[in-house]
Protein backbone atom coordinates (compact mmCIF):
# COMPACT_ATOMS: atom_id res chain seq x y z
CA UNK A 1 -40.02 -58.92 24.78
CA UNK A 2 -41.55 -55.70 26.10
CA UNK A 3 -37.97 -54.20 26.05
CA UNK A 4 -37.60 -54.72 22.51
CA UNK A 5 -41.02 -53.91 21.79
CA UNK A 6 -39.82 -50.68 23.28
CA UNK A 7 -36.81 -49.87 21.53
CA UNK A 8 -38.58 -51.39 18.16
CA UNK A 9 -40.89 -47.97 18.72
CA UNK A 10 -38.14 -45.93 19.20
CA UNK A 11 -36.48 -46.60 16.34
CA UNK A 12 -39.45 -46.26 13.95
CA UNK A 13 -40.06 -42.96 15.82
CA UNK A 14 -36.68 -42.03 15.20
CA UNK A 15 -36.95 -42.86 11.67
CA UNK A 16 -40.15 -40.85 10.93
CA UNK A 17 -38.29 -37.70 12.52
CA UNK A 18 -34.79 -38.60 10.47
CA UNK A 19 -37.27 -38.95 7.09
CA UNK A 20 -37.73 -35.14 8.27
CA UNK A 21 -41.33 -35.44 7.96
CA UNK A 22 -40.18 -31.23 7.78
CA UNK A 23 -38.53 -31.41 11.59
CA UNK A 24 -36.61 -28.19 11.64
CA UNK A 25 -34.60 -29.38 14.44
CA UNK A 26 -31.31 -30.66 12.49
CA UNK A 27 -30.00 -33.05 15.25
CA UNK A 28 -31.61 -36.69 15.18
CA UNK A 29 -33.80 -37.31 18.62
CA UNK A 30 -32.22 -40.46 20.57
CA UNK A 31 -33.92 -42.32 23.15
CA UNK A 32 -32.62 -42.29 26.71
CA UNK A 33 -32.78 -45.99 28.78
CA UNK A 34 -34.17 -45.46 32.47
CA UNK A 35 -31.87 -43.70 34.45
CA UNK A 36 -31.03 -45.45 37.95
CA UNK A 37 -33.18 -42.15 39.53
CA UNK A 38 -37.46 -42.30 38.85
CA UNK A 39 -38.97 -38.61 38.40
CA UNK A 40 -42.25 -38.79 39.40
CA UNK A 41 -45.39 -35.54 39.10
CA UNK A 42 -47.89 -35.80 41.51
CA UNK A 43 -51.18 -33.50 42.16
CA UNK A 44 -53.42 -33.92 44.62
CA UNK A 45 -56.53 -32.35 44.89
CA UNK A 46 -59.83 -32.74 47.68
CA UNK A 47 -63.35 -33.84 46.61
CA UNK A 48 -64.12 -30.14 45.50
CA UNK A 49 -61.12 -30.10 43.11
CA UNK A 50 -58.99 -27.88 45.28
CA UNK A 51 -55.29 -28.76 44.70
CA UNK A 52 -53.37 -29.16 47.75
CA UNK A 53 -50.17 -27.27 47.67
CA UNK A 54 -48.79 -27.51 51.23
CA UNK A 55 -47.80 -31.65 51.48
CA UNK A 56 -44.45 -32.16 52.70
CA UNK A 57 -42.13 -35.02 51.86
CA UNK A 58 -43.40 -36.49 55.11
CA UNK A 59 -47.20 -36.79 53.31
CA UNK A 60 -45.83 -39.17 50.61
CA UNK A 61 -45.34 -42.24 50.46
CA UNK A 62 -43.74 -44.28 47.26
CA UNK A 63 -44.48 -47.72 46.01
CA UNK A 64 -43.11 -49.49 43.69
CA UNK A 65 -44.66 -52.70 42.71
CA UNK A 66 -46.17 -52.83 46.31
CA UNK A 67 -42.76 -51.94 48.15
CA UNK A 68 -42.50 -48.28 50.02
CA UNK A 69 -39.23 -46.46 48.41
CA UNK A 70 -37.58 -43.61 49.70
CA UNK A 71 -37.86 -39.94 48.30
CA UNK A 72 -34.61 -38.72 47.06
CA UNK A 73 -35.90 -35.41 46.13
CA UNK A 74 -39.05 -33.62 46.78
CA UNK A 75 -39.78 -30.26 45.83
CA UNK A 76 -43.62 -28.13 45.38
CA UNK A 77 -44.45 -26.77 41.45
CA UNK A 78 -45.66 -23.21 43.32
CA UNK A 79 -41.95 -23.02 44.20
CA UNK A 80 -40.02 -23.34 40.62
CA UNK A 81 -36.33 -21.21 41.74
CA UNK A 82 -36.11 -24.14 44.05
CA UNK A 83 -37.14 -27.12 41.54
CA UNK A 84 -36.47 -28.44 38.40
CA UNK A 85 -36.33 -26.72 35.16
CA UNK A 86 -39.52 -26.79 33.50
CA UNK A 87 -40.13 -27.74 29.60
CA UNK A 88 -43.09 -26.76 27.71
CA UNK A 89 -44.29 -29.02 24.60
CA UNK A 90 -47.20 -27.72 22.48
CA UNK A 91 -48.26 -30.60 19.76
CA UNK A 92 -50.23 -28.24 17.79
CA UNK A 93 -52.50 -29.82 15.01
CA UNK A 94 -52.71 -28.23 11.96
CA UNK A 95 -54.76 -30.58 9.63
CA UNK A 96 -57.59 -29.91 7.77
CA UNK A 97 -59.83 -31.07 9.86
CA UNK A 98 -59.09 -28.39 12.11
CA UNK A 99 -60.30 -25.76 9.65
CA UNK A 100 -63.13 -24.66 11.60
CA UNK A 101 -61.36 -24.76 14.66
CA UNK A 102 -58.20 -23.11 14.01
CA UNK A 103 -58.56 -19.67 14.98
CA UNK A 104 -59.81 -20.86 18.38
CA UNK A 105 -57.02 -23.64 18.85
CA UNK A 106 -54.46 -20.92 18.08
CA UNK A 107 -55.83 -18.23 19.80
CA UNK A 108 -55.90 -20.88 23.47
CA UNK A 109 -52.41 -21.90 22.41
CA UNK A 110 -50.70 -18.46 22.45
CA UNK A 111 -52.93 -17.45 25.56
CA UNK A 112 -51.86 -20.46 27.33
CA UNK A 113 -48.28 -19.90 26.42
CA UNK A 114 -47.39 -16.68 27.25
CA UNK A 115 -48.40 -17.64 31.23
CA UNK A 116 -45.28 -19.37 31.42
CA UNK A 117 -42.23 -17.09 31.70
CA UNK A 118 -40.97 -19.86 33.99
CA UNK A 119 -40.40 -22.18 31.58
CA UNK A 120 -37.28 -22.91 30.40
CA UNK A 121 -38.07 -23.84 26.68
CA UNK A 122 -40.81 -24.23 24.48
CA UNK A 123 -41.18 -27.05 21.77
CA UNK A 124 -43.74 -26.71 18.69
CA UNK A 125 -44.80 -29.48 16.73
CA UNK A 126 -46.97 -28.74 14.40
CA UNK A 127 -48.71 -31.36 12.24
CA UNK A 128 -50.76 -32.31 8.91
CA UNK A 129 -49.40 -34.73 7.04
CA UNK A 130 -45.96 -33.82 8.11
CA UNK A 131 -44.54 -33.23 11.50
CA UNK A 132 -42.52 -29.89 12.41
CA UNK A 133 -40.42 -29.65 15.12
CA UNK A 134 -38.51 -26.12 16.55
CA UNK A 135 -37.54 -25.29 20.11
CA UNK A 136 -37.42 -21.97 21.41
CA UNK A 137 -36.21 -20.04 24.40
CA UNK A 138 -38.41 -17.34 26.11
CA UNK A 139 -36.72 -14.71 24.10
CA UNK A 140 -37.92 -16.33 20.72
CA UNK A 141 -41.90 -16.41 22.35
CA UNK A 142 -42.92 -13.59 19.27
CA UNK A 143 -41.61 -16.41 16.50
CA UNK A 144 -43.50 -18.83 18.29
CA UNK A 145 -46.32 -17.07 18.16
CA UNK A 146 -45.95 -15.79 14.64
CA UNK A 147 -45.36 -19.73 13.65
CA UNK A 148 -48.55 -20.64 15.61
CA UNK A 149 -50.74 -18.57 13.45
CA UNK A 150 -48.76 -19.09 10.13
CA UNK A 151 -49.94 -22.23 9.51
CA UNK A 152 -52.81 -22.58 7.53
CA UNK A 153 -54.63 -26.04 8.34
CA UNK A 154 -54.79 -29.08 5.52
CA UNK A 155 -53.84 -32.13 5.07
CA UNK A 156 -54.08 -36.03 6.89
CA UNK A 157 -53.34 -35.93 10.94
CA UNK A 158 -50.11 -37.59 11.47
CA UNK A 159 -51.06 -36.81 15.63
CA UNK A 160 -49.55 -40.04 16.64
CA UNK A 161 -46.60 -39.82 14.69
CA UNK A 162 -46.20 -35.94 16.32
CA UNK A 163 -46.79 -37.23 20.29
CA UNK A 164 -43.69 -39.71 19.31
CA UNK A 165 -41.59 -37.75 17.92
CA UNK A 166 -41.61 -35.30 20.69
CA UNK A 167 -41.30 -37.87 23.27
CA UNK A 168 -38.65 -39.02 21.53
CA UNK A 169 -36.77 -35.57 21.88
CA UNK A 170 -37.93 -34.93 25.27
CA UNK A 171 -36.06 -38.15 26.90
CA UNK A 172 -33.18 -36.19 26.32
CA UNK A 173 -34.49 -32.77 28.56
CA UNK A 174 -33.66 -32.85 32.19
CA UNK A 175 -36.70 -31.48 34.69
CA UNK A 176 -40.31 -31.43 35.01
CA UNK A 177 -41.72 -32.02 30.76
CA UNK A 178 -45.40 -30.91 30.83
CA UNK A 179 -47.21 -31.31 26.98
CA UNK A 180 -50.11 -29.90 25.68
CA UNK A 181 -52.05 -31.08 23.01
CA UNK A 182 -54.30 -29.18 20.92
CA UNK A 183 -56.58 -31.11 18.47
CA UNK A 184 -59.63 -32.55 17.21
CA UNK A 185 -57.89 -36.25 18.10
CA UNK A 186 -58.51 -37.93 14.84
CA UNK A 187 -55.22 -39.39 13.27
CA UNK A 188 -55.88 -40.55 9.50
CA UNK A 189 -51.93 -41.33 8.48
CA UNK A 190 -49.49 -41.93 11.43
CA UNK A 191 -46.85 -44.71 11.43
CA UNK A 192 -47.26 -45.98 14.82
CA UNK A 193 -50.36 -46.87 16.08
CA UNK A 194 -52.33 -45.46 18.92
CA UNK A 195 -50.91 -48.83 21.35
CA UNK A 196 -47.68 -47.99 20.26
CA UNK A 197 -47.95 -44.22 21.55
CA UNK A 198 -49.69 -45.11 24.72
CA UNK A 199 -46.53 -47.65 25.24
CA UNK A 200 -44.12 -44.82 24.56
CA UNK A 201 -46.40 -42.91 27.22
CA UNK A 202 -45.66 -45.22 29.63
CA UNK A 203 -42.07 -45.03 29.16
CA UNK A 204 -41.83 -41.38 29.49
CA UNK A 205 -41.99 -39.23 32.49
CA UNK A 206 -43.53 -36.09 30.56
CA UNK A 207 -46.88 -35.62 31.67
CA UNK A 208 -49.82 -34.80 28.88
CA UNK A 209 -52.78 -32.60 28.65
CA UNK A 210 -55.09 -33.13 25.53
CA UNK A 211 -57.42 -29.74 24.90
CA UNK A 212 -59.94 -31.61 22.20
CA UNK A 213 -61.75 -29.64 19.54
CA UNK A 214 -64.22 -31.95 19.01
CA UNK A 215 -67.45 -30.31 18.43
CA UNK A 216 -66.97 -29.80 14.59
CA UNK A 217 -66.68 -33.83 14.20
CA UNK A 218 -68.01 -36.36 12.91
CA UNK A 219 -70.48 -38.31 15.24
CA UNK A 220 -69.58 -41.62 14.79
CA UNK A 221 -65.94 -40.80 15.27
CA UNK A 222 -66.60 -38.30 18.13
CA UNK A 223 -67.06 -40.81 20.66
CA UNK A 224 -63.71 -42.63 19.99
CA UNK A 225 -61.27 -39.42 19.46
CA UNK A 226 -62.82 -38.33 23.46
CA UNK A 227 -61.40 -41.73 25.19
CA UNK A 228 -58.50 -41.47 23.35
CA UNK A 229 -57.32 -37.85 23.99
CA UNK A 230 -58.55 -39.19 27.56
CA UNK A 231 -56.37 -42.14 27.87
CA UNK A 232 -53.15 -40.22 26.56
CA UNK A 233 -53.08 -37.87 29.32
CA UNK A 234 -54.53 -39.90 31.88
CA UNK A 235 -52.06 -42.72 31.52
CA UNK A 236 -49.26 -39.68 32.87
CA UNK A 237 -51.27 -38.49 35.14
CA UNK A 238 -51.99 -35.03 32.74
CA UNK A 239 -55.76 -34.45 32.41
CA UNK A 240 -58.34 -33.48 29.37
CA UNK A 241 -60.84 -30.86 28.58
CA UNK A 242 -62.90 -30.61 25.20
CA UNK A 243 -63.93 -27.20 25.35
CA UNK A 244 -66.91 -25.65 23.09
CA UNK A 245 -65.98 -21.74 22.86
CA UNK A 246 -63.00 -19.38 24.17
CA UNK A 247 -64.45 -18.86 27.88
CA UNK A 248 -64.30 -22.69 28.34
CA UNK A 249 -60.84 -22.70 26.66
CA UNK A 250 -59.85 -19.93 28.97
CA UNK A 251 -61.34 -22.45 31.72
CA UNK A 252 -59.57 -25.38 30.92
CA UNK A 253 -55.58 -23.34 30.47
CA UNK A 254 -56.60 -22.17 33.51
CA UNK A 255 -56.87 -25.21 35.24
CA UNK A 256 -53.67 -26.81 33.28
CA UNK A 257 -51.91 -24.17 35.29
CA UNK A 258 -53.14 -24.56 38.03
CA UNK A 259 -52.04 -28.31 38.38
CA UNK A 260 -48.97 -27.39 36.99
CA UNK A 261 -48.28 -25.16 39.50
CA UNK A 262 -49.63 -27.72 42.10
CA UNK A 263 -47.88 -30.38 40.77
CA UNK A 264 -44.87 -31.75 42.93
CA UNK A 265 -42.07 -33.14 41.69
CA UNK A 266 -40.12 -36.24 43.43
CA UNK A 267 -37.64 -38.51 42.62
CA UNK A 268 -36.43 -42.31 44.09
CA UNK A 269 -34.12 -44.54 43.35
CA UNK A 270 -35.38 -47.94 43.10
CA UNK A 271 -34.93 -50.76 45.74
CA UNK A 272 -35.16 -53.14 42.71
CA UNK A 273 -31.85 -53.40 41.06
CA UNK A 274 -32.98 -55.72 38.06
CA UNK A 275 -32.26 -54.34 34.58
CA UNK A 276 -34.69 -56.65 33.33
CA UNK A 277 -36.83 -53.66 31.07
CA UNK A 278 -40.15 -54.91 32.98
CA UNK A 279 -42.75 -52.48 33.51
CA UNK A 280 -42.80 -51.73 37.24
CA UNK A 281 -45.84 -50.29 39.09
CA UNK A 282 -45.95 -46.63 40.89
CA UNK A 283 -48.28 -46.19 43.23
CA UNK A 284 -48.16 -42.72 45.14
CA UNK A 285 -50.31 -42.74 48.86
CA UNK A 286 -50.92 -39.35 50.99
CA UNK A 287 -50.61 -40.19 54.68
CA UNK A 288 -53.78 -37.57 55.84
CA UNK A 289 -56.89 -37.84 57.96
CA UNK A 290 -59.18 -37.23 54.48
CA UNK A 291 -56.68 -39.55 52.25
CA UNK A 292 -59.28 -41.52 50.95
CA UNK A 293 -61.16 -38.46 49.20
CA UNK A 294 -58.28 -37.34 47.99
CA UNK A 295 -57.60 -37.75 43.93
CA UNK A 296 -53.90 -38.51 42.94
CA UNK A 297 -52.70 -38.04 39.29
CA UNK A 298 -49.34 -39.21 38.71
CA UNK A 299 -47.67 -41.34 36.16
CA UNK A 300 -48.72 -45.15 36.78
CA UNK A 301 -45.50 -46.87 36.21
CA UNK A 302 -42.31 -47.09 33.83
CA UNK A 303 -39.79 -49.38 31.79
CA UNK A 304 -37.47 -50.80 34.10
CA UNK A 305 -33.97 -50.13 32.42
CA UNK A 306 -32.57 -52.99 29.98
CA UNK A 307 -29.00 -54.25 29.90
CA UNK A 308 -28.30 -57.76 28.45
């Protein structure tokens, strides 16, 4: 059941980005079953929010569904010739209820960009009504840029429809994914629903910020659009700030970096050979003297693959 609720998602995912909603990437996004190898993110930081940067592969210990696994690959984020190639989404939303804070979300988003000459690629998708994909290499940053503050905001908020669709895509990348969102977190016309994202969350091993513009919103809806943005990056093990003015922008890009520059990555192959499409359990343990004031982030679990 959950493994065709899963590929159910996918396909309406895939059908919002084939119906173009505008996506100026031509090729059609497929989705990827679990590969035999888990990729896992994982920062760890002390009781004073201090990331710590110098664990070893001999700190870590892997369970799945309550059974220790063994670390195929482990390699530190402050160390990126060594690791994995590193993708950059920005979900960038460009309704009209982001009219007053466009200039700001825009101005964080190009600031927060351009401290990433390590990445490999950056993918836009911006969204109103429609979602807009395009990819671009670190050559093509000024187009980005000049895209980012083309867009003049109006429309619905097709936000969940947007977080799919680039999901979607990024099953295909290989390396560490790491997505931003910028927003006010409302979402007044998406196809899928907010379960359905959080499902395709799970799934994925791209890990989510959410930067929330929130302060320009309604009341009554403030409250919700704050747990959600929460939820979406805490079920990767991505964190969320809801700056008020540029400094605390500045503040919160500043710590995205920092994690992901903290963040290790690791990889396993799983002891459990079922192909069942269950969702299986991560758990990620630091064997230290101070381990239990330590806080992990890291993805929670993922779709075990499916064959009939």
């Amino acid at each position: 059941m959950r493994n065709r609720l899963m590929f159910g998602l996918v396909a309406v995912v895939a059908g919002i980005a084939v119906a173009g909603i505008a996506a100026t990437a031509a090729q059609k996004p497929t989705f990827r079953a679990r590969t035999d190898l888990v990729s896992v993110g994982v920062t760890v930081a002390d009781r004073r929010a201090n990331y710590l940067t110098d664990l070893t592969v001999d700190d870590i210990d892997v369970f799945e569904d309550g059974r220790r696994q063994s670390v195929e690959y482990f390699v530190r984020g402050d160390a990126p010739d060594a690791g994995p190639e590193l993708h950059i989404g920005l979900l960038f939303d460009t309704s009209g209820s982001m009219g007053a804070d466009i200039n700001l979300s825009r101005s964080a988003a190009v600031r927060f960009l351009n401290t990433l000459p390590d990445a490999q690629d950056m993918t836009l998708v911006d969204f109103d009504t429609e979602v807009r994909v395009a990819k671009y290499g670190q050559e093509d940053f000024p187009r980005l840029v000049e895209r980012i503050r083309a867009r003049k905001p109006g429309g619905f908020t097709a936000m969940y429809d947007a977080l799919g669709v680039y999901l979607d895509g990024a099953s295909d990348l290989q390396g560490r994914k790491i997505l931003v969102i910028f927003t006010d977190g409302g979402d007044t016309t998406s196809a899928i629903r907010f379960a359905d994202v959080m499902t395709l969350i799970r799934a994925s091993d791209v890990t989510v910020y959410s930067v929330g513009f929130l302060e320009n919103q309604p009341g009554a809806a403030r409250a919700e659009q704050r747990v959600r943005l929460t939820q979406l990056a805490g079920e990767s093990g991505g964190d969320a700030f809801f700056p008020l003015d540029m400094k605390q922008v500045e503040q919160a890009y500043e710590k995205i970096l920092s994690q992901i520059r903290a963040q290790y990555s690791l990889g396993y192959v799983s002891t459990n050979t079922r192909t069942d499409g269950a969702w299986r359990k991560v758990e990620i343990k630091v064997k230290r003297a101070n381990a239990k004031d330590l806080k992990i982030q890291s993805r929670k679990g993922y779709f075990a693959p499916f064959r009939k």
